[in-house]
C-alpha atoms as a PDB file:
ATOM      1  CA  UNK A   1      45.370 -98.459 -85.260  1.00  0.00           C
ATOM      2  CA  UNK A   2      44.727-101.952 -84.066  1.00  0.00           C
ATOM      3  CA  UNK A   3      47.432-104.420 -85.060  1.00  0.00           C
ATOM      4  CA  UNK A   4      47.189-108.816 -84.623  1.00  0.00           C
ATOM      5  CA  UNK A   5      49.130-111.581 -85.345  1.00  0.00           C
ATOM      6  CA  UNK A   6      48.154-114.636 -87.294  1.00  0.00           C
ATOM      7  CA  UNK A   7      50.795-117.651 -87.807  1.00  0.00           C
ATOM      8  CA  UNK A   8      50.860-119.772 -90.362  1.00  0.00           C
ATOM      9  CA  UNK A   9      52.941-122.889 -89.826  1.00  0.00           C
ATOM     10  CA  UNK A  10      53.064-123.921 -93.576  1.00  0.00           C
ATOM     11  CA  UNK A  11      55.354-120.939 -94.014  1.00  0.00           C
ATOM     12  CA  UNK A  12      56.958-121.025 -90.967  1.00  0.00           C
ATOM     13  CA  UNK A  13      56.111-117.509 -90.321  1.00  0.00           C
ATOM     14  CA  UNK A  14      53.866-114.599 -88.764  1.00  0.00           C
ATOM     15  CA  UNK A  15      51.026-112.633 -91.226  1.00  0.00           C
ATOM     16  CA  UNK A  16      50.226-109.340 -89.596  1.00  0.00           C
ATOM     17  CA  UNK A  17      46.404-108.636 -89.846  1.00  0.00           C
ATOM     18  CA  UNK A  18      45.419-104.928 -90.272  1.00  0.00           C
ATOM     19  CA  UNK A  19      41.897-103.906 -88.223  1.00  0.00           C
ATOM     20  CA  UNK A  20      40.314-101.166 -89.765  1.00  0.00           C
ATOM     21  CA  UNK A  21      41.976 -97.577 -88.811  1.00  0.00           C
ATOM     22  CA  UNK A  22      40.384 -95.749 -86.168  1.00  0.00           C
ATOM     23  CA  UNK A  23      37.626 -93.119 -86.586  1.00  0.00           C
ATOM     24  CA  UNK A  24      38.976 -89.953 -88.009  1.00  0.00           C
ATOM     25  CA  UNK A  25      41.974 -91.934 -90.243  1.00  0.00           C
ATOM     26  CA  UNK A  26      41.916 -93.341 -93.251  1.00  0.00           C
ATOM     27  CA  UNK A  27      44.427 -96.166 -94.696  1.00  0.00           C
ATOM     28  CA  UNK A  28      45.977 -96.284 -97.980  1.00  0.00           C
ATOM     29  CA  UNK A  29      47.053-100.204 -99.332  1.00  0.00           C
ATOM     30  CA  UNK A  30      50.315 -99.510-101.527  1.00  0.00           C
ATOM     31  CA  UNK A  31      51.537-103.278-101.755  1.00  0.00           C
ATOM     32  CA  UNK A  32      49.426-106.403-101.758  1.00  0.00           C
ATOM     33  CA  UNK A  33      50.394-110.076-102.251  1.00  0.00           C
ATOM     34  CA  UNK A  34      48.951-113.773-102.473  1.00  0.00           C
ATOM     35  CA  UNK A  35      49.421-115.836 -99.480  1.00  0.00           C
ATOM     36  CA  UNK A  36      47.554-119.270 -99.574  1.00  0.00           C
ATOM     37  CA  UNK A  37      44.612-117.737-101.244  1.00  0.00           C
ATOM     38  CA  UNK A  38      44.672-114.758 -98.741  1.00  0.00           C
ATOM     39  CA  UNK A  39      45.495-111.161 -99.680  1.00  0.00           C
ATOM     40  CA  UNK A  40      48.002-109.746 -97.185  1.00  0.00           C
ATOM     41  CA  UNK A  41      48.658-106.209 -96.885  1.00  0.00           C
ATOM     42  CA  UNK A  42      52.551-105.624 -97.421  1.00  0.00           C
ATOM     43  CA  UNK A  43      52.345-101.873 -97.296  1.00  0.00           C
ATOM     44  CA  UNK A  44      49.836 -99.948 -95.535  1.00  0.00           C
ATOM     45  CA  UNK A  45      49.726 -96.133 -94.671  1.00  0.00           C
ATOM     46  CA  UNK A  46      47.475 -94.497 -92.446  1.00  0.00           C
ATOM     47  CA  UNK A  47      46.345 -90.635 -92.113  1.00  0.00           C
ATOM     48  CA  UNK A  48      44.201 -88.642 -90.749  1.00  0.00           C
ATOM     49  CA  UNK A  49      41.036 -87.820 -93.051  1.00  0.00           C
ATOM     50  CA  UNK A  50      39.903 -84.153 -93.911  1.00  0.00           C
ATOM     51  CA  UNK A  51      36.531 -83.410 -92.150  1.00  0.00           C
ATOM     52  CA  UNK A  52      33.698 -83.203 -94.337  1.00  0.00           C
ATOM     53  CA  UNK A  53      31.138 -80.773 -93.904  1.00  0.00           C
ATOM     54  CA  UNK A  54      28.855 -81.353 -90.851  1.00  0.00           C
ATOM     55  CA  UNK A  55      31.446 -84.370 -89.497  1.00  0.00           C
ATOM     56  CA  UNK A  56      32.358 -84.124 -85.853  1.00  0.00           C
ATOM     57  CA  UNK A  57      35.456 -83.977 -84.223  1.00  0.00           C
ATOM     58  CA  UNK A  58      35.423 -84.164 -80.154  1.00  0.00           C
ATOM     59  CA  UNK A  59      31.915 -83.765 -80.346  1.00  0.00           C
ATOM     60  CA  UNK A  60      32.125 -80.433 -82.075  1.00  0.00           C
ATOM     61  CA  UNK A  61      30.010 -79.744 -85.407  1.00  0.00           C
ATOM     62  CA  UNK A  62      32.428 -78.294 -87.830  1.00  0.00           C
ATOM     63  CA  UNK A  63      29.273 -77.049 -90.350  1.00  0.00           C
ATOM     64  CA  UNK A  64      29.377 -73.956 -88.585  1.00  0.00           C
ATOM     65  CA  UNK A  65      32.703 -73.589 -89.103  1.00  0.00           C
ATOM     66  CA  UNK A  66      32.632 -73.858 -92.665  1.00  0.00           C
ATOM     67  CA  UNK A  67      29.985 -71.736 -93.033  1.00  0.00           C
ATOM     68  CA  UNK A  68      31.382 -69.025 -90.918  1.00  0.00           C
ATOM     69  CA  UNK A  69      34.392 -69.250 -92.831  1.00  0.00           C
ATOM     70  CA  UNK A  70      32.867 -69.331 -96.256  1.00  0.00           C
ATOM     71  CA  UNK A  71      30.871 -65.844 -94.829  1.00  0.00           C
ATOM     72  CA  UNK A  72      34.347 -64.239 -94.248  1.00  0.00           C
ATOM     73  CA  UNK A  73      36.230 -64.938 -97.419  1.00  0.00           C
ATOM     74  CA  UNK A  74      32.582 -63.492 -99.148  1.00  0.00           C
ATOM     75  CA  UNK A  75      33.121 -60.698 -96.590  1.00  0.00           C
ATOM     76  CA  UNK A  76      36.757 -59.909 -97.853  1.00  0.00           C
ATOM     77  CA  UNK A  77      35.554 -60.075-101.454  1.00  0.00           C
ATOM     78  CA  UNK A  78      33.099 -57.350-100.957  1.00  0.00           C
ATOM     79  CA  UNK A  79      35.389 -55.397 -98.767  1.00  0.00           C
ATOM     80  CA  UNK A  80      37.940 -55.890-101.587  1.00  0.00           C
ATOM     81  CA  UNK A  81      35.574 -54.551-104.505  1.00  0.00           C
ATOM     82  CA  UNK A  82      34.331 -51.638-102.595  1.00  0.00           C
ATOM     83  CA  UNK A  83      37.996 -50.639-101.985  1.00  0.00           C
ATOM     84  CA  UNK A  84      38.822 -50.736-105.786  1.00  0.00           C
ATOM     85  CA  UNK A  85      35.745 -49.004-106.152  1.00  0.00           C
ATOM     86  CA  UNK A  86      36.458 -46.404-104.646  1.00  0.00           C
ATOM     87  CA  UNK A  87      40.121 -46.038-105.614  1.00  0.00           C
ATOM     88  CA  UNK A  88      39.264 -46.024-109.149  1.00  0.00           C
ATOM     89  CA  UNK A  89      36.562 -43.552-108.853  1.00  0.00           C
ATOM     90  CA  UNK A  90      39.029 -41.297-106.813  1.00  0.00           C
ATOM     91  CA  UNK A  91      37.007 -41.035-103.962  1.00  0.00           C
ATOM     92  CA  UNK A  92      37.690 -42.050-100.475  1.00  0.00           C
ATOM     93  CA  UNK A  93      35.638 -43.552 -97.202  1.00  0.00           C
ATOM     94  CA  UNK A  94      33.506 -40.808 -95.363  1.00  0.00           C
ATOM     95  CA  UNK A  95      34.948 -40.485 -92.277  1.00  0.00           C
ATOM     96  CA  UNK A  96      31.899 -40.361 -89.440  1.00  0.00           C
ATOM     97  CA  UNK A  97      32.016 -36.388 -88.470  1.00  0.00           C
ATOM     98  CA  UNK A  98      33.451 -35.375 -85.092  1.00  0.00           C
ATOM     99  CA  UNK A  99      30.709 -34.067 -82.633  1.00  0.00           C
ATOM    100  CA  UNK A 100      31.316 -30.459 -81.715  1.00  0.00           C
ATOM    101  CA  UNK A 101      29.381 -30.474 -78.156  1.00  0.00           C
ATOM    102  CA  UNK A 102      30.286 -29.028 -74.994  1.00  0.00           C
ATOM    103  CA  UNK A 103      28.643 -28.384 -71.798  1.00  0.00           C
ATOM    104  CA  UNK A 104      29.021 -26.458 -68.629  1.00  0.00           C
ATOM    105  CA  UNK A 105      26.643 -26.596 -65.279  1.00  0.00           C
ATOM    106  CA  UNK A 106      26.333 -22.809 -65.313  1.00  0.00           C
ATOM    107  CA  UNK A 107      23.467 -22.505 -62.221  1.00  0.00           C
ATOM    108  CA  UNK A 108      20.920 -24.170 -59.796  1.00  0.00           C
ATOM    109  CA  UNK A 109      19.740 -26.124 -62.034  1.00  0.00           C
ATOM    110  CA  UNK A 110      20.918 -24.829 -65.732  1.00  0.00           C
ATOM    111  CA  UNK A 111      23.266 -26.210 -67.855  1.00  0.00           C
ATOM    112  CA  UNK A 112      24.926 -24.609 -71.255  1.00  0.00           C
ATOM    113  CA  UNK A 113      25.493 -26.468 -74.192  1.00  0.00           C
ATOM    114  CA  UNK A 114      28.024 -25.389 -76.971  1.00  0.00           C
ATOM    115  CA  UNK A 115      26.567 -27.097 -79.679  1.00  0.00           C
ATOM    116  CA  UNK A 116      27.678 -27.168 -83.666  1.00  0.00           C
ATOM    117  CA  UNK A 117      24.448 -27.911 -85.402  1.00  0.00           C
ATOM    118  CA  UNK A 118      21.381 -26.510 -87.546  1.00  0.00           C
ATOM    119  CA  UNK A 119      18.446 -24.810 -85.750  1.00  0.00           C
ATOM    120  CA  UNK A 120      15.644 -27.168 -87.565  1.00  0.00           C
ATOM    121  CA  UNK A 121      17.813 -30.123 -86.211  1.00  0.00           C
ATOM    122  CA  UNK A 122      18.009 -29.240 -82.255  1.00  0.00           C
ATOM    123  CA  UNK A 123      15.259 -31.208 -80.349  1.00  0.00           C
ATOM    124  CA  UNK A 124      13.818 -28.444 -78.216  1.00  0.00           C
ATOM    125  CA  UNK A 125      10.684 -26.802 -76.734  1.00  0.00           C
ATOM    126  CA  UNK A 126      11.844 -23.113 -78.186  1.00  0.00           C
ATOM    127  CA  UNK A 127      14.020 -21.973 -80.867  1.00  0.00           C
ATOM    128  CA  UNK A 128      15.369 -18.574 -80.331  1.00  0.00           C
ATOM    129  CA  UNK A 129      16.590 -16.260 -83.356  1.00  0.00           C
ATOM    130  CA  UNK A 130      18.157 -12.990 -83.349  1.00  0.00           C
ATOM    131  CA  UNK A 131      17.401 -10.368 -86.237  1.00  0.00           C
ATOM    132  CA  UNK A 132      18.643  -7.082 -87.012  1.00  0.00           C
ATOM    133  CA  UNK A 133      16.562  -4.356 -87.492  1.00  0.00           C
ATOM    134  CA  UNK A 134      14.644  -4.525 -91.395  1.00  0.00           C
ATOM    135  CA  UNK A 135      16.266  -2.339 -93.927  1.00  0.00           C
ATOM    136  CA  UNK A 136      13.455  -1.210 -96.731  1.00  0.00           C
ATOM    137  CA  UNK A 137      16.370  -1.539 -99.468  1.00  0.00           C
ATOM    138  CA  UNK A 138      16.301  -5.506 -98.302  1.00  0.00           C
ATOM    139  CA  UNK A 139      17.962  -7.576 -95.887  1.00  0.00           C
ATOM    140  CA  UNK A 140      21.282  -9.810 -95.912  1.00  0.00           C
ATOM    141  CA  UNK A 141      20.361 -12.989 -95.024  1.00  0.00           C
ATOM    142  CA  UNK A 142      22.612 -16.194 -95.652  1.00  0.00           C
ATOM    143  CA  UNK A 143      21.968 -19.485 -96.345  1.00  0.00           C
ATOM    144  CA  UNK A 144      21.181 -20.722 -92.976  1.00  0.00           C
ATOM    145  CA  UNK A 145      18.218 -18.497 -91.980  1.00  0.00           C
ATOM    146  CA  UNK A 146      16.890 -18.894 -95.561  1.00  0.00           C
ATOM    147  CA  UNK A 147      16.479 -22.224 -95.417  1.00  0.00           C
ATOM    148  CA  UNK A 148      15.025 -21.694 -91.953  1.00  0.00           C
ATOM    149  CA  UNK A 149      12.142 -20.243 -92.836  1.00  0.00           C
ATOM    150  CA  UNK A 150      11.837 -21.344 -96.398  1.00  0.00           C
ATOM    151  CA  UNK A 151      10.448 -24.773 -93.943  1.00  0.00           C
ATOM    152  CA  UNK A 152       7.936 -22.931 -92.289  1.00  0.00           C
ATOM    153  CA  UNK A 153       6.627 -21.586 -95.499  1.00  0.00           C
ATOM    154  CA  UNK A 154       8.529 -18.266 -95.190  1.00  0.00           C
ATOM    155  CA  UNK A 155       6.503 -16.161 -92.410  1.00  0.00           C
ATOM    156  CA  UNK A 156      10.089 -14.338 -91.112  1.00  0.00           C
ATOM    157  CA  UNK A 157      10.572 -13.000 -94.398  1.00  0.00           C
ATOM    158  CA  UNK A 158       6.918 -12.173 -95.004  1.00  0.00           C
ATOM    159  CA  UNK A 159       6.247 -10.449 -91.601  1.00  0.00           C
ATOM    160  CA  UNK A 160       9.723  -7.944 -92.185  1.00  0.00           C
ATOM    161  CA  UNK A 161       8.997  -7.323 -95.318  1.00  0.00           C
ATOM    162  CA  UNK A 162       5.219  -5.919 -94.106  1.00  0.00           C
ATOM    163  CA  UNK A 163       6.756  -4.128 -90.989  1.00  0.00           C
ATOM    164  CA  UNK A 164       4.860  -6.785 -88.756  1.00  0.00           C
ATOM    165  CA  UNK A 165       8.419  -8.162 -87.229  1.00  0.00           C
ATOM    166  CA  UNK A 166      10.616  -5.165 -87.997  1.00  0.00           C
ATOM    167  CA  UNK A 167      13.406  -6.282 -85.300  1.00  0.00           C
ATOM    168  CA  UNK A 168      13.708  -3.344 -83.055  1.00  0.00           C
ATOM    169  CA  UNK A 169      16.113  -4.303 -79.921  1.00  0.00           C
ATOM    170  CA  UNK A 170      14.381  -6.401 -77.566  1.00  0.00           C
ATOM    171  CA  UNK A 171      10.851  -6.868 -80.296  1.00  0.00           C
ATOM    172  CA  UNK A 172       9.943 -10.654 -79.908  1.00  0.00           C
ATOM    173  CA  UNK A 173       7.491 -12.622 -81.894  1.00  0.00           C
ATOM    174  CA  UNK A 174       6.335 -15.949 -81.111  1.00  0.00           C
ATOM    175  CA  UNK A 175       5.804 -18.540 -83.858  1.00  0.00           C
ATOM    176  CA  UNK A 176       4.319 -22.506 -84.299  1.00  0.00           C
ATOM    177  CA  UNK A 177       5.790 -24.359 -87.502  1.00  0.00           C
ATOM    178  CA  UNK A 178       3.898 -26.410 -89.101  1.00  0.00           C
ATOM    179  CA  UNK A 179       3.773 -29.960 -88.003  1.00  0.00           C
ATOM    180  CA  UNK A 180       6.619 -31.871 -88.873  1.00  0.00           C
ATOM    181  CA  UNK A 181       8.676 -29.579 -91.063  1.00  0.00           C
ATOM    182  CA  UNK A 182      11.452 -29.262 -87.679  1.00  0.00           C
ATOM    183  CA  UNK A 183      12.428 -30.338 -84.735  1.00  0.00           C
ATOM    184  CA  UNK A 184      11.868 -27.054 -82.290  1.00  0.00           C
ATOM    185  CA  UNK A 185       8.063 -27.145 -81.052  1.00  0.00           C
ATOM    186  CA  UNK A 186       8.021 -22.922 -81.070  1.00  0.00           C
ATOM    187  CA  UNK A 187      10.079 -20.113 -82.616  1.00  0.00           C
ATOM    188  CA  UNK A 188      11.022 -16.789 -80.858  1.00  0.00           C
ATOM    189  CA  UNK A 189      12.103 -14.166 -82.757  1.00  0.00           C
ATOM    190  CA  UNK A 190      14.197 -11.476 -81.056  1.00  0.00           C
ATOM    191  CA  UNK A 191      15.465  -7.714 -82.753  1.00  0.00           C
ATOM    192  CA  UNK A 192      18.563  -6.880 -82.097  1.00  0.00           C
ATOM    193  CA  UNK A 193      17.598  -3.822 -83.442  1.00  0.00           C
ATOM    194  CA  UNK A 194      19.897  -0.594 -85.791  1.00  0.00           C
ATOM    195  CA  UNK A 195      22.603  -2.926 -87.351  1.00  0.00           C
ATOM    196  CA  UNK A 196      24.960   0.370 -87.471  1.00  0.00           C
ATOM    197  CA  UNK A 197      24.336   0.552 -83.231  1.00  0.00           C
ATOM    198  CA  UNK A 198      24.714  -2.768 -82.477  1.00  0.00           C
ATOM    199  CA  UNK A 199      27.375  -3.634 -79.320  1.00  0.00           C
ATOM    200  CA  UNK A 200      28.340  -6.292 -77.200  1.00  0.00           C
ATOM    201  CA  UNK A 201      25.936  -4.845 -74.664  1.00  0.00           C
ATOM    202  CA  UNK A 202      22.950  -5.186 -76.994  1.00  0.00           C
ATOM    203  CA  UNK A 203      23.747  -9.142 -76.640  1.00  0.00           C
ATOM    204  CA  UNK A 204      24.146  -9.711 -72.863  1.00  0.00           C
ATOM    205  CA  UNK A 205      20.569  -7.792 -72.957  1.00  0.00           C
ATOM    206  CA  UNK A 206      19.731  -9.808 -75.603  1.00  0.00           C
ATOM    207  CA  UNK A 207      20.522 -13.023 -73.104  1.00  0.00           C
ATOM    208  CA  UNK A 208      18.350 -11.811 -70.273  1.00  0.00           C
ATOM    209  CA  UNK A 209      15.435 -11.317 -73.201  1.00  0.00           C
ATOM    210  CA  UNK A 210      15.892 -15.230 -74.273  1.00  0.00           C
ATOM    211  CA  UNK A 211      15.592 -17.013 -70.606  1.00  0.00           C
ATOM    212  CA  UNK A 212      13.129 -14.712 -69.482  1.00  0.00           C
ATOM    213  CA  UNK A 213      10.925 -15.514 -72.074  1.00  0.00           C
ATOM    214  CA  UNK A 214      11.860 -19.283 -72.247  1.00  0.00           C
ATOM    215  CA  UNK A 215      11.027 -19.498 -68.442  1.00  0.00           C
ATOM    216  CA  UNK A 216       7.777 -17.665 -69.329  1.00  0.00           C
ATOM    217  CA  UNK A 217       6.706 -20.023 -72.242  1.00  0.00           C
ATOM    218  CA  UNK A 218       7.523 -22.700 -69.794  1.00  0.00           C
ATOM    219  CA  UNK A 219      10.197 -24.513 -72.156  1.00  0.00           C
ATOM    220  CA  UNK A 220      12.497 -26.932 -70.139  1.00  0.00           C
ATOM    221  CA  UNK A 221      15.056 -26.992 -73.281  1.00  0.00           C
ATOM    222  CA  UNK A 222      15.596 -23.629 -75.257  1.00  0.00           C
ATOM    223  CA  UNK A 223      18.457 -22.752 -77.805  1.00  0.00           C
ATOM    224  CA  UNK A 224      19.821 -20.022 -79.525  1.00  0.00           C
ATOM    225  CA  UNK A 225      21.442 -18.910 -82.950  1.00  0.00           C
ATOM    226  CA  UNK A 226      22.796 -15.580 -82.892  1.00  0.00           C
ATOM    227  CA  UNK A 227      22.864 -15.767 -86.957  1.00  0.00           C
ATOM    228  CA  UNK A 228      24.886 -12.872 -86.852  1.00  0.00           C
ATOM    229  CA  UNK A 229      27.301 -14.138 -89.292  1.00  0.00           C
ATOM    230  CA  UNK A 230      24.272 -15.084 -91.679  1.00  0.00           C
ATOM    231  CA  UNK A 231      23.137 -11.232 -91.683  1.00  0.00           C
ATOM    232  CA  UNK A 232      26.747 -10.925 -93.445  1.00  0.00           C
ATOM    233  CA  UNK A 233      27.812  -9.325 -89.494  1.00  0.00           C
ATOM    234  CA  UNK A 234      31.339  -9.563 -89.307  1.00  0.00           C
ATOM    235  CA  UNK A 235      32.259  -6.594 -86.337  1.00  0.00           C
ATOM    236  CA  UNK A 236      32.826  -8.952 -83.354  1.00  0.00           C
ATOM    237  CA  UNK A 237      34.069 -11.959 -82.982  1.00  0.00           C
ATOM    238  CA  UNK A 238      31.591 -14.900 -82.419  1.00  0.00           C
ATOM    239  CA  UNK A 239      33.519 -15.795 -78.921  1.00  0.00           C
ATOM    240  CA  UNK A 240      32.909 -12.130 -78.231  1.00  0.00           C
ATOM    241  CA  UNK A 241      29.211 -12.021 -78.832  1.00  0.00           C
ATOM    242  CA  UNK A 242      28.612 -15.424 -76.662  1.00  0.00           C
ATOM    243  CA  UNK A 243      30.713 -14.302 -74.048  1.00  0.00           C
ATOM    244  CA  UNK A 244      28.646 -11.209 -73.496  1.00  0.00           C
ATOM    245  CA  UNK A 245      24.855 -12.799 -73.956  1.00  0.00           C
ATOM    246  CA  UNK A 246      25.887 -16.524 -71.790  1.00  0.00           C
ATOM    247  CA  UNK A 247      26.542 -13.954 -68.952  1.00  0.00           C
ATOM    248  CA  UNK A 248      22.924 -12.126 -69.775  1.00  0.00           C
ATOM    249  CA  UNK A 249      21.374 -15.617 -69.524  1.00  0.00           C
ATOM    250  CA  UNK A 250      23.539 -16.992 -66.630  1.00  0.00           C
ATOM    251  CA  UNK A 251      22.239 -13.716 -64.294  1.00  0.00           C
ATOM    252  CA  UNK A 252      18.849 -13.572 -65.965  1.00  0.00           C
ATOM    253  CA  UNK A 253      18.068 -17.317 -64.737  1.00  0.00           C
ATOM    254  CA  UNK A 254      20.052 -16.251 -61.029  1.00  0.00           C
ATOM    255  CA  UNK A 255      17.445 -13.587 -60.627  1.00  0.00           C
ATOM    256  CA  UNK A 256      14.480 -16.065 -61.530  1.00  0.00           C
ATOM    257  CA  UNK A 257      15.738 -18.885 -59.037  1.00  0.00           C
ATOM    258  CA  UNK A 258      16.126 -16.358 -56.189  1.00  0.00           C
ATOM    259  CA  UNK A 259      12.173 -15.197 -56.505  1.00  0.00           C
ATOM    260  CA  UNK A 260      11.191 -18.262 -56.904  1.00  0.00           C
ATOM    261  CA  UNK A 261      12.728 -19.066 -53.417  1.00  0.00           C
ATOM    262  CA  UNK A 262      11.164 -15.857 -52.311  1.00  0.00           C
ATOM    263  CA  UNK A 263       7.755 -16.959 -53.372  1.00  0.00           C
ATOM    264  CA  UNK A 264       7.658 -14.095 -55.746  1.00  0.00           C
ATOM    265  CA  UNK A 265       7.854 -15.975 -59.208  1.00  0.00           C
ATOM    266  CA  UNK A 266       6.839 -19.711 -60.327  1.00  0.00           C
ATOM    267  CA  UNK A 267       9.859 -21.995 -60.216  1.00  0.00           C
ATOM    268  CA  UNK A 268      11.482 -21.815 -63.511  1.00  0.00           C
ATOM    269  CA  UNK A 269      11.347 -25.288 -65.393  1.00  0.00           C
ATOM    270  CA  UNK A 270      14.325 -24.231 -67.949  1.00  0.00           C
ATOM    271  CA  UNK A 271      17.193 -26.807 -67.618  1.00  0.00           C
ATOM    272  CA  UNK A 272      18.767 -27.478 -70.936  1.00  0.00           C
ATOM    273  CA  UNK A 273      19.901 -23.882 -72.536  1.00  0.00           C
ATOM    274  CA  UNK A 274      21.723 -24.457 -76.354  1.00  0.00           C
ATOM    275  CA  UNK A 275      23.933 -22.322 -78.029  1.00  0.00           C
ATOM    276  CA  UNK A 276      24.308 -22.922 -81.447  1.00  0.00           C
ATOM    277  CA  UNK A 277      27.259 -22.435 -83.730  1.00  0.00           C
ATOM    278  CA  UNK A 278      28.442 -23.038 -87.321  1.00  0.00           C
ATOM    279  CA  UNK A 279      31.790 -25.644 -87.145  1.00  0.00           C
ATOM    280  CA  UNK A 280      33.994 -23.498 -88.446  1.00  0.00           C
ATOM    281  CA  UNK A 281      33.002 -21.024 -85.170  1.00  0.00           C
ATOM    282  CA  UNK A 282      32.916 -23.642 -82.582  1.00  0.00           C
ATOM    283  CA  UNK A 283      36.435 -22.892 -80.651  1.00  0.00           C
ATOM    284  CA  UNK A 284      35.573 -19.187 -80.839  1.00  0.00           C
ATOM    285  CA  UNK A 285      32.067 -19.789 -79.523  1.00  0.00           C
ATOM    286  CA  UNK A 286      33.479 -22.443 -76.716  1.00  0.00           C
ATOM    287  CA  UNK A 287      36.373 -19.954 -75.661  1.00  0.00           C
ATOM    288  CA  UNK A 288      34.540 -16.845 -75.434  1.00  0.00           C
ATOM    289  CA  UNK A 289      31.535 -18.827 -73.555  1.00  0.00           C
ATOM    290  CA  UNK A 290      34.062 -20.289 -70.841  1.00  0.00           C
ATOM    291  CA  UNK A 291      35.088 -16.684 -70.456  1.00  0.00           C
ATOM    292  CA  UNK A 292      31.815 -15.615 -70.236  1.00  0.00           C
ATOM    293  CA  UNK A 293      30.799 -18.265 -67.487  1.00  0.00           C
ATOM    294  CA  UNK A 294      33.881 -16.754 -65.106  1.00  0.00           C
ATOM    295  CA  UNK A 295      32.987 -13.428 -65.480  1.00  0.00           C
ATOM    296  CA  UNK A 296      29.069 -14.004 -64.845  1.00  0.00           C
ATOM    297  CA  UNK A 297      30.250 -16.047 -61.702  1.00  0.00           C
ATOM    298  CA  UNK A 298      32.236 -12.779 -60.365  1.00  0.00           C
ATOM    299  CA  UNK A 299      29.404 -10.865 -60.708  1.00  0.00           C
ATOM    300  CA  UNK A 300      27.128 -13.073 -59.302  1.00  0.00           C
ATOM    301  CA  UNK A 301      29.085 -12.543 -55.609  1.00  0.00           C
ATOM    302  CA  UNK A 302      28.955  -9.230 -55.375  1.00  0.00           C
ATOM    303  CA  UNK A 303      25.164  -9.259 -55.681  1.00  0.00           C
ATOM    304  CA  UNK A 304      23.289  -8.326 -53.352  1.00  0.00           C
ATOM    305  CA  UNK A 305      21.552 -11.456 -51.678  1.00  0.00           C
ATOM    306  CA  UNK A 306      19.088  -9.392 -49.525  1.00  0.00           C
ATOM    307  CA  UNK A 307      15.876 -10.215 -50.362  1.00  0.00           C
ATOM    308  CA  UNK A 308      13.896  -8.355 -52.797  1.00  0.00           C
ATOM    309  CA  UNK A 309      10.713  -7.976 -50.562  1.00  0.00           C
ATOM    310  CA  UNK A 310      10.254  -7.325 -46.705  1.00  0.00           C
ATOM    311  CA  UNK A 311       6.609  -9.015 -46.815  1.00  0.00           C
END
């Protein structure tokens, strides 16, 4: 504020003359009086002013401000309503779902995935399914597998129940769904065949089966599902079954890498191999595949590196 002086002899005494406040105050006049036909502030008070809207302070715009500000407390509202929402409806947020994933470089050039998710949902060249073998009184077949091939049209169910796919241990059967219906670009089909026979060493054969055929179809990301479980199979434990067929596919893929170095076999394009599980199997599958991994790797030094040819 910007003060001056003014005398006036005819009263002997000093007026002081107010300037107007600086920019950013404003002044407030609470006493006034006459002084030789001049008004003369007695009582002046000066304060800063509130910012208006689009106003600058420092060279700063402070519309932005305000309308940030204004977006927040509209923010909170909402965030407030859905929150009684939701309380009075008895519900509560949906937490975003843990992913149930795990991998392991297994060989040259191959890596195993653990993975909890859906066969039509997996992004891969070929989908791999294991069957038992068809009973004529009708099959067991859960959820999961139904819905399956209820998006192809239902072919699986049509070809077993005309003896076309019966699922005799080691039968394949290659199929194409129809464009767009799921993710996997082919569908094996493997038997796993007599349910009443079946073992843990039907599935480490039933390993070697899958990679041997995904290397032959040329797929460079293959998966899985046992669907054992979804046949209403309950005699070994799902870390059991893994453990036996990732040790069929770990020395399956071994024996394709050393003739392709031979010059006895194509290299093998497979990289990605999937093993699918339901999340309420996913430790069991994870533990029984780690076990698997260790005892493929013992086996794998105590083969015999000689090569398989003396041309």
């Amino acid at each position: 504020m910007q003060v001056g002086r003014l005398a006036y002899p005819r009263h002997g005494r000093t007026t002081r003359i107010i300037r107007p406040p600086p920019a950013g105050y404003q002044s407030r006049v609470s006493r006034l009086y006459s002084l030789d036909n001049e008004t003369v502030v007695s009582h002046l008070h000066v304060s800063r002013k509130k910012p208006a809207p689009g106003a600058t302070i420092g060279g700063a715009v402070l519309a932005a401000r305000g309308e940030a500000m204004k977006s927040m407390r509209m923010f909170a509202c909402v965030c407030l309503a859905m929150s009684l929402c939701l309380a009075a409806s008895g519900q509560q947020p949906t937490a975003r779902p843990k992913l149930l994933e795990k991998s392991w470089p297994v060989a040259d050039g191959l890596t195993v995935t653990v993975k909890s998710t859906k066969p039509q949902d997996l992004e891969v060249d070929l989908q791999i399914m294991g069957y038992f073998k068809h009973k004529p009184a009708g099959d067991t077949v859960l959820s999961v597998i139904v819905d399956f091939d209820k998006m192809m049209g239902g072919p699986i169910k049509a070809l077993r129940d005309r003896g076309e796919f019966m699922g005799e241990e080691q039968e394949t059967i290659l199929l194409t769904p129809p464009a767009g219906v799921m993710k996997p670009k082919k569908v094996l089909l493997v038997g796993y065949g007599d349910e009443t026979k079946f073992n843990l060493d039907v599935m480490r054969r039933i390993g070697t089966t899958a990679v041997r055929e995904a290397i032959r179809l040329g797929a460079k990301k293959a998966a899985f599902a046992p669907a054992i479980r979804d046949q209403g199979n309950s005699k070994f434990s799902t870390g059991d079954v893994e453990r036996e067929n990732v040790q069929g596919i770990i020395l399956a893929f071994d024996t394709e890498k050393r003739l392709q170095t031979q010059g006895l076999a194509g290299a093998p394009v497979l990289e990605q191999f999937y093993l699918e599980a339901g999340p309420e199997y996913f430790e069991q599958t994870v533990a029984g595949v780690t076990k698997g991994i260790e005892a493929a790797k013992a086996t794998l030094e105590k083969r015999d590196k000689a090569p398989y040819t003396s041309k």
